[in-house]
N, C-alpha and C. Protein backbone atom coordinates (compact mmCIF):
# COMPACT_ATOMS: atom_id res chain seq x y z
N UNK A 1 15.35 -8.88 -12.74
CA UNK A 1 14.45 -9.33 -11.69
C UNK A 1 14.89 -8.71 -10.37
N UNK A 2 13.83 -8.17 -9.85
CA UNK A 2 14.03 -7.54 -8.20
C UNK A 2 13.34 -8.03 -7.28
N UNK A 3 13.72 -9.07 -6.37
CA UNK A 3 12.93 -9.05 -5.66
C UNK A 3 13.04 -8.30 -4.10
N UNK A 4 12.07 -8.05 -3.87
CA UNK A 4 11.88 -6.88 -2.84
C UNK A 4 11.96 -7.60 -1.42
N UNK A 5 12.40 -7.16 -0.52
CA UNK A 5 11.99 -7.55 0.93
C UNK A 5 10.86 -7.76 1.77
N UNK A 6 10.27 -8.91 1.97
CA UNK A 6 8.80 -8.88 2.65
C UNK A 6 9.34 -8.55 3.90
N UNK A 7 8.30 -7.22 4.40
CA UNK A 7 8.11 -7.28 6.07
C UNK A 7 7.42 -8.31 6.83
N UNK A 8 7.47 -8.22 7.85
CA UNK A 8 7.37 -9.41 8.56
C UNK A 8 6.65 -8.69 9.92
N UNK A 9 5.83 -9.10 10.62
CA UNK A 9 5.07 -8.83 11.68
C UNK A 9 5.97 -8.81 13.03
N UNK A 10 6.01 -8.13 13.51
CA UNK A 10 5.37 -6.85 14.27
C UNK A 10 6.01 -5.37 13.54
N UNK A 11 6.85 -5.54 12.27
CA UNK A 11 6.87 -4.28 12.12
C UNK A 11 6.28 -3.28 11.60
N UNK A 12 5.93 -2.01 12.17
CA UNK A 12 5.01 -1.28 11.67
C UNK A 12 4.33 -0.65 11.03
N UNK A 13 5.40 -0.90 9.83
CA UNK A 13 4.85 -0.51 8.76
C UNK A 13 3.81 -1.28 8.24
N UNK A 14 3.73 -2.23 8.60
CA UNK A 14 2.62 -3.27 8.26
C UNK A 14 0.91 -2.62 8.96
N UNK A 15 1.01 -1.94 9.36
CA UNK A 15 0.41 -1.01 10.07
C UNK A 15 -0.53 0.54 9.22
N UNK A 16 0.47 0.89 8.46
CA UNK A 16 0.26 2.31 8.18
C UNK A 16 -0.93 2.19 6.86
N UNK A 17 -1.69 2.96 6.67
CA UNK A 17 -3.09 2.86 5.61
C UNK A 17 -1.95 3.93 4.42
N UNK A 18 -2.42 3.32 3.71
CA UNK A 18 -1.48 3.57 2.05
C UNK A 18 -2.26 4.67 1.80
N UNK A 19 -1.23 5.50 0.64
CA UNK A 19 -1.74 6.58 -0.03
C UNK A 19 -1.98 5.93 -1.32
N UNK A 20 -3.15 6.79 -1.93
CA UNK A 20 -3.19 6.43 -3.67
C UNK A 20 -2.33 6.60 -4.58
N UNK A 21 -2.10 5.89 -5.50
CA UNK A 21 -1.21 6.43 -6.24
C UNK A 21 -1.86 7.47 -7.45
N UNK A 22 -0.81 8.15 -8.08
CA UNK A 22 -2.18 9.49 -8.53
C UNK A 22 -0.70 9.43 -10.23
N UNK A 23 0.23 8.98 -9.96
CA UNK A 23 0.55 8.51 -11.31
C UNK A 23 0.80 7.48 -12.15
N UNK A 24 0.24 6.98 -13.39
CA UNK A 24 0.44 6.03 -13.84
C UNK A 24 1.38 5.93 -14.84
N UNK A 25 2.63 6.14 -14.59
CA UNK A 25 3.82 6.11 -15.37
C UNK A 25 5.05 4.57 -15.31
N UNK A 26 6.49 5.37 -15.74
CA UNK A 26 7.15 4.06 -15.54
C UNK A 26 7.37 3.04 -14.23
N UNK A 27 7.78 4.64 -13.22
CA UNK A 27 7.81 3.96 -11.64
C UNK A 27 6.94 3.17 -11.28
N UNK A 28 5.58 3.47 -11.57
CA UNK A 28 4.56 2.43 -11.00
C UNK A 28 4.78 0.84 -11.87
N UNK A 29 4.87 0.62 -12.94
CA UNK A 29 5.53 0.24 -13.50
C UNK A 29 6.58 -1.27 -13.17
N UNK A 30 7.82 -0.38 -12.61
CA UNK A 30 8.48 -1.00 -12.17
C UNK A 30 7.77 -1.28 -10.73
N UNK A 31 7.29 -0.72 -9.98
CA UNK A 31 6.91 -1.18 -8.75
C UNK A 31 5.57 -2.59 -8.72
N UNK A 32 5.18 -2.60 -9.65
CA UNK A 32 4.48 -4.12 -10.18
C UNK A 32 5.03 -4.78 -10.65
N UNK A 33 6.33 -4.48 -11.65
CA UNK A 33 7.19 -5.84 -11.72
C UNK A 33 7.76 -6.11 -10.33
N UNK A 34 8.24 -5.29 -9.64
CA UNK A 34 9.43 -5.70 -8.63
C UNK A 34 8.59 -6.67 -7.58
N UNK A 35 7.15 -5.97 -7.67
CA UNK A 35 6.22 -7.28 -6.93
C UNK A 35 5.87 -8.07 -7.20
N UNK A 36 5.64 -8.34 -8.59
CA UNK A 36 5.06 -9.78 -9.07
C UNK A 36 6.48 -10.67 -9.14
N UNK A 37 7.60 -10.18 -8.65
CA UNK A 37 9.04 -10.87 -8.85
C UNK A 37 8.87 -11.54 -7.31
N UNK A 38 8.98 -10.68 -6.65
CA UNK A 38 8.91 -11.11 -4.78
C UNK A 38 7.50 -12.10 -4.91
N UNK A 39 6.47 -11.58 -5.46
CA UNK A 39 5.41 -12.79 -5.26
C UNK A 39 5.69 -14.00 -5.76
N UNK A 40 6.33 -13.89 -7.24
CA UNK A 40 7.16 -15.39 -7.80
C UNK A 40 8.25 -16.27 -7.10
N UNK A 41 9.19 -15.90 -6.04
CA UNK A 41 10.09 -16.19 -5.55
C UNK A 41 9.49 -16.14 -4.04
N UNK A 42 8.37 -15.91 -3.51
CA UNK A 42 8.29 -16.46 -2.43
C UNK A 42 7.72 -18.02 -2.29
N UNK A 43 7.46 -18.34 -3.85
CA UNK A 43 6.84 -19.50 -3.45
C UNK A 43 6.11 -20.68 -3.32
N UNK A 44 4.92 -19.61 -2.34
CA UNK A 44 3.64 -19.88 -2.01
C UNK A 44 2.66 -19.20 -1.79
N UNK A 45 2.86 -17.67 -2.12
CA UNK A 45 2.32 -16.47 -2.29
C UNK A 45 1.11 -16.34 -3.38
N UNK A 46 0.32 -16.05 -3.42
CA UNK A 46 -0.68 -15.84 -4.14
C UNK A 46 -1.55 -14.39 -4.34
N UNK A 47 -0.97 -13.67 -3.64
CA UNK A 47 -1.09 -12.26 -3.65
C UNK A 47 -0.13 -11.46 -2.71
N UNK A 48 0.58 -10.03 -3.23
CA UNK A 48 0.79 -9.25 -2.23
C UNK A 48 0.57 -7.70 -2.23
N UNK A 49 0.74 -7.36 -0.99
CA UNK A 49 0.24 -5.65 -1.37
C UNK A 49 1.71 -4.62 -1.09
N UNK A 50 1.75 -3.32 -1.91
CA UNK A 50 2.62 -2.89 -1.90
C UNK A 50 3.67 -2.88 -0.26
N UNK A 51 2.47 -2.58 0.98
CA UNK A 51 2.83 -2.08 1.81
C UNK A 51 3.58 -3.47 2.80
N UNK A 52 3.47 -4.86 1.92
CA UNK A 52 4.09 -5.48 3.02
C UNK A 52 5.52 -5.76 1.72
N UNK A 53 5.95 -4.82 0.93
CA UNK A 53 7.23 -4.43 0.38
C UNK A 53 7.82 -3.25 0.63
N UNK A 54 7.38 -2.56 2.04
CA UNK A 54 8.05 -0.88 2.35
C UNK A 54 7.09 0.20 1.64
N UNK A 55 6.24 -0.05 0.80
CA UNK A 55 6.16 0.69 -0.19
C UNK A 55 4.58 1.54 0.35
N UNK A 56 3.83 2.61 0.63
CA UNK A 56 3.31 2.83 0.93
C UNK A 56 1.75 3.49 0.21
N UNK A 57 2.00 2.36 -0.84
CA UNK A 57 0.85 2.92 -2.39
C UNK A 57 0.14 2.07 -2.13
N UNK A 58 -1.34 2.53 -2.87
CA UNK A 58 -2.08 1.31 -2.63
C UNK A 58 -2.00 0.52 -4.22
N UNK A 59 -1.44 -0.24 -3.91
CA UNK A 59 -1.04 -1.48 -4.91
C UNK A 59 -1.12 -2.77 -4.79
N UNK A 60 -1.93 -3.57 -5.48
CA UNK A 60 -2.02 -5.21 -5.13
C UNK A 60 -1.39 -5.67 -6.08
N UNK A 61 -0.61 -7.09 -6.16
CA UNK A 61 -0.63 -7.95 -7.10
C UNK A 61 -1.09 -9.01 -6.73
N UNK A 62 -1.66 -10.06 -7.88
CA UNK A 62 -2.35 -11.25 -7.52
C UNK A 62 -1.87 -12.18 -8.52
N UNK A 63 -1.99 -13.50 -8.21
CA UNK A 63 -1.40 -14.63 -8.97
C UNK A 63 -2.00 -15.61 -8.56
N UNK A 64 -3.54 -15.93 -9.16
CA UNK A 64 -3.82 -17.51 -8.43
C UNK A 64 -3.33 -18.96 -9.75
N UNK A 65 -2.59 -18.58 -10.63
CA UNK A 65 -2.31 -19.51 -11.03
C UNK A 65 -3.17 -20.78 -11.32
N UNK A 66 -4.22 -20.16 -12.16
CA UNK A 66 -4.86 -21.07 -12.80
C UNK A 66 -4.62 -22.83 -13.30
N UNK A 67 -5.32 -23.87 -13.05
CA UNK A 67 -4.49 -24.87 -13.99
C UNK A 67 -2.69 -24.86 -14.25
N UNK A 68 -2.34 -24.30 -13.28
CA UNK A 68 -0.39 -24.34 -13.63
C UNK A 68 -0.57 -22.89 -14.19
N UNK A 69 -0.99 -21.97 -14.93
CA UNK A 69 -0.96 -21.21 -15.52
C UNK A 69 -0.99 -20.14 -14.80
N UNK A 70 0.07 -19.21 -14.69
CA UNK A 70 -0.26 -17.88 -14.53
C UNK A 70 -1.12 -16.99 -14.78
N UNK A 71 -1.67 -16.23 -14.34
CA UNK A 71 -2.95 -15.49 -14.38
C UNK A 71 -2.85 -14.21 -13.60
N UNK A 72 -1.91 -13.34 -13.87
CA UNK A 72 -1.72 -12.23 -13.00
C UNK A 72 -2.54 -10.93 -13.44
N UNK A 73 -2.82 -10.09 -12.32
CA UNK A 73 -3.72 -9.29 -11.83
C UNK A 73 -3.16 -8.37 -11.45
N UNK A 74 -3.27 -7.20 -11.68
CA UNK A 74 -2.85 -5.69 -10.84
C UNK A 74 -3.80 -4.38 -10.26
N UNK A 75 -3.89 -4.51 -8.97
CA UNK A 75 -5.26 -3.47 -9.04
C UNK A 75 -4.50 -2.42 -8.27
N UNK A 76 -4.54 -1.11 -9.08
CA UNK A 76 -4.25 -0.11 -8.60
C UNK A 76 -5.29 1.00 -7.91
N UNK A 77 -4.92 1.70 -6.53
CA UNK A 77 -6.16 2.15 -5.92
C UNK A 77 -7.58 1.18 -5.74
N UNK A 78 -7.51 0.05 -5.34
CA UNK A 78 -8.57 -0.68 -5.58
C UNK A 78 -9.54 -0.33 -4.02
N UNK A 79 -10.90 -0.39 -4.66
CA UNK A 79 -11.97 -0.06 -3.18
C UNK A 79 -12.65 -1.35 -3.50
N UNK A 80 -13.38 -1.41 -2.67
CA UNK A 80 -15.02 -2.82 -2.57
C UNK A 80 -15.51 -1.39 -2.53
N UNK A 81 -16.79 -1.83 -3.42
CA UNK A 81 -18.11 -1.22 -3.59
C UNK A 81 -18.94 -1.63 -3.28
N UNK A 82 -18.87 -3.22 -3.07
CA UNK A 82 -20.16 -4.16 -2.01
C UNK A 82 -19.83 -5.44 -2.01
N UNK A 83 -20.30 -5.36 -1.23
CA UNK A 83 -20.24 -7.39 -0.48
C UNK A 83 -21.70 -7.97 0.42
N UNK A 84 -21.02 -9.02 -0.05
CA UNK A 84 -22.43 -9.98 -0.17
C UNK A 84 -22.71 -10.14 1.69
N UNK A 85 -24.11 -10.53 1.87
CA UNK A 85 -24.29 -10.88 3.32
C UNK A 85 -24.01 -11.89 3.62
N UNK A 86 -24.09 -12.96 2.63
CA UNK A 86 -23.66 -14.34 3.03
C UNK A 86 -21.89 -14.04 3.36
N UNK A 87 -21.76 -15.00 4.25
CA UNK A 87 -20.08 -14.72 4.18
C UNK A 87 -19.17 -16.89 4.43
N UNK A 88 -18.70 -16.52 4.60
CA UNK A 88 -17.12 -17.87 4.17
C UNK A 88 -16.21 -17.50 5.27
N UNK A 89 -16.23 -18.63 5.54
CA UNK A 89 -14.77 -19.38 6.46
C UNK A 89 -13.75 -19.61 5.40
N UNK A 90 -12.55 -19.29 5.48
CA UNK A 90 -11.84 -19.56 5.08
C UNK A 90 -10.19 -20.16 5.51
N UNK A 91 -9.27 -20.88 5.66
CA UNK A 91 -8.01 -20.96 5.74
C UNK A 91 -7.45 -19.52 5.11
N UNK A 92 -6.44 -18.90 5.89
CA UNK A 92 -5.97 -17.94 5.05
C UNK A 92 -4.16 -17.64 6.08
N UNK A 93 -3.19 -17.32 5.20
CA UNK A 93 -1.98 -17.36 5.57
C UNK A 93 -1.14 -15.99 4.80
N UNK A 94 -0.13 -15.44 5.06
CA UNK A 94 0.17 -14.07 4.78
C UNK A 94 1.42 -13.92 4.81
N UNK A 95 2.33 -13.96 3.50
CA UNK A 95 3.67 -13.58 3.72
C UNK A 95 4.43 -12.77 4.45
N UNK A 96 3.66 -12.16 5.65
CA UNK A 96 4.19 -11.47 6.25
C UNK A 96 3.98 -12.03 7.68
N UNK A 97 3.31 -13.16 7.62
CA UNK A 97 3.08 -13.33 9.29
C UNK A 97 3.50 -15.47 8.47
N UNK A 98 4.90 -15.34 8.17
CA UNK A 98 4.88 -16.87 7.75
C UNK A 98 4.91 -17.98 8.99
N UNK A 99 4.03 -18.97 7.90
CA UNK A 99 4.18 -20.43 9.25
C UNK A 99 2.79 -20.14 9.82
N UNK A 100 2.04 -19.49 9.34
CA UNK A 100 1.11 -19.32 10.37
C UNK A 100 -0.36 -19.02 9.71
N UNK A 101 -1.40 -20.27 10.08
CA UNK A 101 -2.59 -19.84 9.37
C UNK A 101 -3.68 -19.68 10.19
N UNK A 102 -4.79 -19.37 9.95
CA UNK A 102 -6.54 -19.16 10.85
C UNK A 102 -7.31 -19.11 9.54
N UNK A 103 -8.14 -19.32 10.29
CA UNK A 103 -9.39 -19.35 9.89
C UNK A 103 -10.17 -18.04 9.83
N UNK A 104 -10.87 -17.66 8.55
CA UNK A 104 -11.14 -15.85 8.40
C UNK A 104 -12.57 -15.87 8.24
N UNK A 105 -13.39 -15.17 8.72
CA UNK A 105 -14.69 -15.22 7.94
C UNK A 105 -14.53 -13.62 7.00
N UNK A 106 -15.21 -13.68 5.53
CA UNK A 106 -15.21 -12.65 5.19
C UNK A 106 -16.95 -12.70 4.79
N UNK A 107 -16.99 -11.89 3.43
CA UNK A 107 -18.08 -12.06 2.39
C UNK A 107 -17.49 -12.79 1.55
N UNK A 108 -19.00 -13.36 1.12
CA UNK A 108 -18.31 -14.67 -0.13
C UNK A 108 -18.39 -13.94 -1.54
N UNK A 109 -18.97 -12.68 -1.59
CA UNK A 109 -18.48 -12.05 -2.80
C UNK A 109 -18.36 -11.19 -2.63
N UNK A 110 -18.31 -10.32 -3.61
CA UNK A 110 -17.64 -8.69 -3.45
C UNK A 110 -17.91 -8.18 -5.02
N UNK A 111 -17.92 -6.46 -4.87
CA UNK A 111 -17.83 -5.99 -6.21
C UNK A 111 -16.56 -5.24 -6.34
N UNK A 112 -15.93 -4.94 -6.70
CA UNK A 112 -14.55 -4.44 -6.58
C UNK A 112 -14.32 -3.54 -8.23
N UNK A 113 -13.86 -2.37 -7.45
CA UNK A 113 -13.36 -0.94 -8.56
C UNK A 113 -11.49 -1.40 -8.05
N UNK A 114 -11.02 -0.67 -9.44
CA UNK A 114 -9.38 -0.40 -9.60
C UNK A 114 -9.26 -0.10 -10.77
N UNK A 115 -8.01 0.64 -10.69
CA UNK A 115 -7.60 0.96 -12.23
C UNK A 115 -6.15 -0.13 -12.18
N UNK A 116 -6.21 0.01 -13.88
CA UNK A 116 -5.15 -1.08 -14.43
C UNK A 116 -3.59 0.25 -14.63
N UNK A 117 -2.79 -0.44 -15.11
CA UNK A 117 -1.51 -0.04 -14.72
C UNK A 117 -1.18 1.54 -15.91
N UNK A 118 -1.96 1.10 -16.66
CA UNK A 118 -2.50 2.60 -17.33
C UNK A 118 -3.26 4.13 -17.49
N UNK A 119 -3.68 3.54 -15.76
CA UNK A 119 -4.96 4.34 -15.19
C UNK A 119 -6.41 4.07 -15.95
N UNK A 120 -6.52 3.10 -16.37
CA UNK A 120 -8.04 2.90 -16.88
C UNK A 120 -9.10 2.16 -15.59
N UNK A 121 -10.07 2.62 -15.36
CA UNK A 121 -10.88 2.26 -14.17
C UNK A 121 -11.05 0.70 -14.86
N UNK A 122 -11.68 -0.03 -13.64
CA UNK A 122 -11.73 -1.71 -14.01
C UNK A 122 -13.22 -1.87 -13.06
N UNK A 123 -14.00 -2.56 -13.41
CA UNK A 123 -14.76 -3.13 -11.98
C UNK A 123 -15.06 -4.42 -12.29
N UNK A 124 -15.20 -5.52 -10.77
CA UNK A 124 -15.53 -6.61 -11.60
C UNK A 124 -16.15 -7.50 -10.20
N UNK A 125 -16.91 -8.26 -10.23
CA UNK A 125 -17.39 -9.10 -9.64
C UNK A 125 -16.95 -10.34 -8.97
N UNK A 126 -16.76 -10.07 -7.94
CA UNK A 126 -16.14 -11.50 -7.42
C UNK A 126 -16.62 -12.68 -6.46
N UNK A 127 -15.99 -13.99 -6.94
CA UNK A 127 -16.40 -14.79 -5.62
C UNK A 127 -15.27 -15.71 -5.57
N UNK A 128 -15.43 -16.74 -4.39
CA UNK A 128 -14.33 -17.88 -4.20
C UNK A 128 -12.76 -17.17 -4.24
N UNK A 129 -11.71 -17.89 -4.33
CA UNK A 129 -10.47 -17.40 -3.61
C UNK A 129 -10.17 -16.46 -4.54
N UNK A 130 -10.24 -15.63 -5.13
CA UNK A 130 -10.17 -14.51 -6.07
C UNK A 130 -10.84 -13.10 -4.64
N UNK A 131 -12.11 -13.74 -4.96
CA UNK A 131 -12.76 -12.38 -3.29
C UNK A 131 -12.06 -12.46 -2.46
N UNK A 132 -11.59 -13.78 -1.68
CA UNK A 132 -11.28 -14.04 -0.76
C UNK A 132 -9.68 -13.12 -0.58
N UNK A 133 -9.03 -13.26 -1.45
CA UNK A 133 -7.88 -12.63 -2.20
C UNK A 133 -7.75 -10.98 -1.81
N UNK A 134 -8.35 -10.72 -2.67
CA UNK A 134 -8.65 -9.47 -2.69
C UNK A 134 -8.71 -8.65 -1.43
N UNK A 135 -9.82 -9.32 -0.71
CA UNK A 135 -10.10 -8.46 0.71
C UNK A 135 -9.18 -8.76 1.32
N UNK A 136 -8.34 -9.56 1.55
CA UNK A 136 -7.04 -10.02 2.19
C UNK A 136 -6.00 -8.73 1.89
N UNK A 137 -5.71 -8.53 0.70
CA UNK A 137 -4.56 -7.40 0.22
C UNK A 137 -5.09 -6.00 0.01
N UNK A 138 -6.62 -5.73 0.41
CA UNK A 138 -6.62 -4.35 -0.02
C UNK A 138 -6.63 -4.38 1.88
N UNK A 139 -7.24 -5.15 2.81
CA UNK A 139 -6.80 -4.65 4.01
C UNK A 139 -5.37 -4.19 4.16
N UNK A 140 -4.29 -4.96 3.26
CA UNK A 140 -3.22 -4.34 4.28
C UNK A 140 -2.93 -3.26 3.33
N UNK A 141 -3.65 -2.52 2.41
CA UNK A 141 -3.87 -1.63 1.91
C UNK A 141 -4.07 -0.65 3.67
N UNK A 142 -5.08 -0.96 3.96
CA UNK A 142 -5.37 0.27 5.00
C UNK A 142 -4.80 -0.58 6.40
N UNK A 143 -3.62 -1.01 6.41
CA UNK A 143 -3.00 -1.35 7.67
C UNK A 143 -3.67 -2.65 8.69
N UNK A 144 -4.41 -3.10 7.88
CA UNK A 144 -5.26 -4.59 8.31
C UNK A 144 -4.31 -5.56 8.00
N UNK A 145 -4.29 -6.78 9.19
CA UNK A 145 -3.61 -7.90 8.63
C UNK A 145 -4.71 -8.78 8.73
N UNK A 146 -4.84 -10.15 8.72
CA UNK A 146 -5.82 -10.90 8.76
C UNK A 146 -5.92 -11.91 10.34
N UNK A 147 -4.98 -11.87 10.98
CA UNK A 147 -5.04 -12.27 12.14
C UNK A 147 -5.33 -10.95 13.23
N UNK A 148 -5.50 -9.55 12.44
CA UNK A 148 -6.27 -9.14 13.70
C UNK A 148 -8.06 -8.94 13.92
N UNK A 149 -7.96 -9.98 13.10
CA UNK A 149 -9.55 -10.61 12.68
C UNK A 149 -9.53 -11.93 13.67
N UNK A 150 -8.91 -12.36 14.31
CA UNK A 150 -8.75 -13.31 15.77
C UNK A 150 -8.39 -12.98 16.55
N UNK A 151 -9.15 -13.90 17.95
CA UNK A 151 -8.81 -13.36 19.23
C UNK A 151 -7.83 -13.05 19.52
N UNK A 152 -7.89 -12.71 20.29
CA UNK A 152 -5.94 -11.85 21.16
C UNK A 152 -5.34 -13.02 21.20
N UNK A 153 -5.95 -13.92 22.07
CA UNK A 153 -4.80 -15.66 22.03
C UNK A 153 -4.15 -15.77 20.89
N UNK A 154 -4.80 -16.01 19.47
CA UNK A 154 -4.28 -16.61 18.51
C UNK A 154 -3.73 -15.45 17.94
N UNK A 155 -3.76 -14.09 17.95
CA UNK A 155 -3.01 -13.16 17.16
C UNK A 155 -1.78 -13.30 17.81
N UNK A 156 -1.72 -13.25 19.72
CA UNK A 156 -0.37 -13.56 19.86
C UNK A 156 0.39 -14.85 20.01
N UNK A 157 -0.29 -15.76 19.65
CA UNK A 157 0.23 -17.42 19.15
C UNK A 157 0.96 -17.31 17.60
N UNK A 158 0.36 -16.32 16.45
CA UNK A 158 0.89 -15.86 15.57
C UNK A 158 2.58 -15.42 15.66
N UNK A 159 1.91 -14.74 16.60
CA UNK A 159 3.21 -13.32 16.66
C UNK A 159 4.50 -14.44 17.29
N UNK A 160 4.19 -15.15 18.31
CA UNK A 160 5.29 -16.00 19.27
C UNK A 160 6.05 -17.31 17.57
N UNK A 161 4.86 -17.76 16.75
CA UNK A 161 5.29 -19.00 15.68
C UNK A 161 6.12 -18.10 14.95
N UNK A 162 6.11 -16.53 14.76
CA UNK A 162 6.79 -16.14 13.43
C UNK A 162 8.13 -15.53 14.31
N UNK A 163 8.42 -15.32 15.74
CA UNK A 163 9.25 -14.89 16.36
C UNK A 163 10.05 -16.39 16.24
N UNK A 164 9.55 -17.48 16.96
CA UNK A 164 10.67 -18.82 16.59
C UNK A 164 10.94 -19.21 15.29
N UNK A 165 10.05 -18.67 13.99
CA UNK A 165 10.86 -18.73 12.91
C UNK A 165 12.02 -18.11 12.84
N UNK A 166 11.47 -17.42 12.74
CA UNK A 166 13.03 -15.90 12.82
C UNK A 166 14.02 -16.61 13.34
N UNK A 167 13.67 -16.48 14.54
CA UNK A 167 15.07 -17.19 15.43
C UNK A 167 15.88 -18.36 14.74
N UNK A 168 14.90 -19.17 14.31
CA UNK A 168 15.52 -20.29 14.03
C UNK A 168 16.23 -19.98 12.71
N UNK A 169 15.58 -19.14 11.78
CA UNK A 169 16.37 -18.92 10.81
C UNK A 169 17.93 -18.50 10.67
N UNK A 170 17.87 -17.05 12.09
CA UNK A 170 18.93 -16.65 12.02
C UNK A 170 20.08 -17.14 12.33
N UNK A 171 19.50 -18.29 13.11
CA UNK A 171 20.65 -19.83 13.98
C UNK A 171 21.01 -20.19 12.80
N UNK A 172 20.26 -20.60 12.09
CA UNK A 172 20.93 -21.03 10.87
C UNK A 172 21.93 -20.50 10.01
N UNK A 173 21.35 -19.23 9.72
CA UNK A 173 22.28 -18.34 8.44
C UNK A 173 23.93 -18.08 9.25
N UNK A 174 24.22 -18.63 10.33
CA UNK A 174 25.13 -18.08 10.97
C UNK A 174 26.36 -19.11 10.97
């Protein structure tokens, strides 16, 4: 088991739009276990994307844990191909900006392409926290977080709650 280091906001890599990945071999591989390990051990995580693990592929993992049950998901290179006009409010929170939630409007569904960890194309239809999911982790696919979908106040009310985490953490570990 590996678990990987989540970045944490303001650093910039959280920032940078991912490249595709163009092989489907062992490395990729291991780079979906090493994430579905960090997504297991953070928690309260329910999805993450390569790039808030250093990693600069476009890679999701997902885990909404069905009924207690695991239910994991891997979309490699994943795009939206369409979304619905109706759209959803949602609560939404981000291992990389912890302690800290808003309110998101997205689309309440979506059609969504990816290939599986073999390179086989996938497409599939979505709605409810599965969509909601999704568009959450392929943004930080292209350097989107979800609080810069709120005003400046609350993005930097974000930024100040995850700076006194920190702090307080490091008071601690010491």
């Amino acid at each position: 088991m590996s678990v990987l280091d989540i970045l944490i906001i303001p650093d910039k890599r959280l920032k940078y739009k991912s490249t595709n990945v163009d092989a489907f071999d062992e490395d990729l591989k291991s780079i979906v276990k090493n994430m579905f390990d960090t997504l297991a051990a953070s928690g309260n995580g329910i999805g993450l994307a390569a790039p808030q693990v250093g990693i600069n592929k476009r890679i999701v993992v997902i885990d909404l844990k069905e009924d207690g049950k695991s239910n994991p998901m891997t979309l490699v290179n994943p795009k939206i191909l369409s979304s619905s006009p109706e759209r959803l409010i949602n609560e939404e929170g981000c291992l990389s900006i912890p302690g800290y939630y808003a309110d998101v409007k997205r689309p309440s569904e979506i059609e969504v392409e990816w290939y599986d960890l073999k390179g086989k194309k996938k497409k599939k239809k979505c709605s409810g926290l599965l969509s909601i999911c999704i568009q959450h982790e392929i943004d930080h696919l292209d350097g989107i977080l979800f609080i810069d979908y709120l005003s400046k106040l609350k993005k930097n009310r974000a930024l100040e709650k995850v700076k006194k985490i920190q702090k307080k953490n490091n008071e601690e570990s010491k």
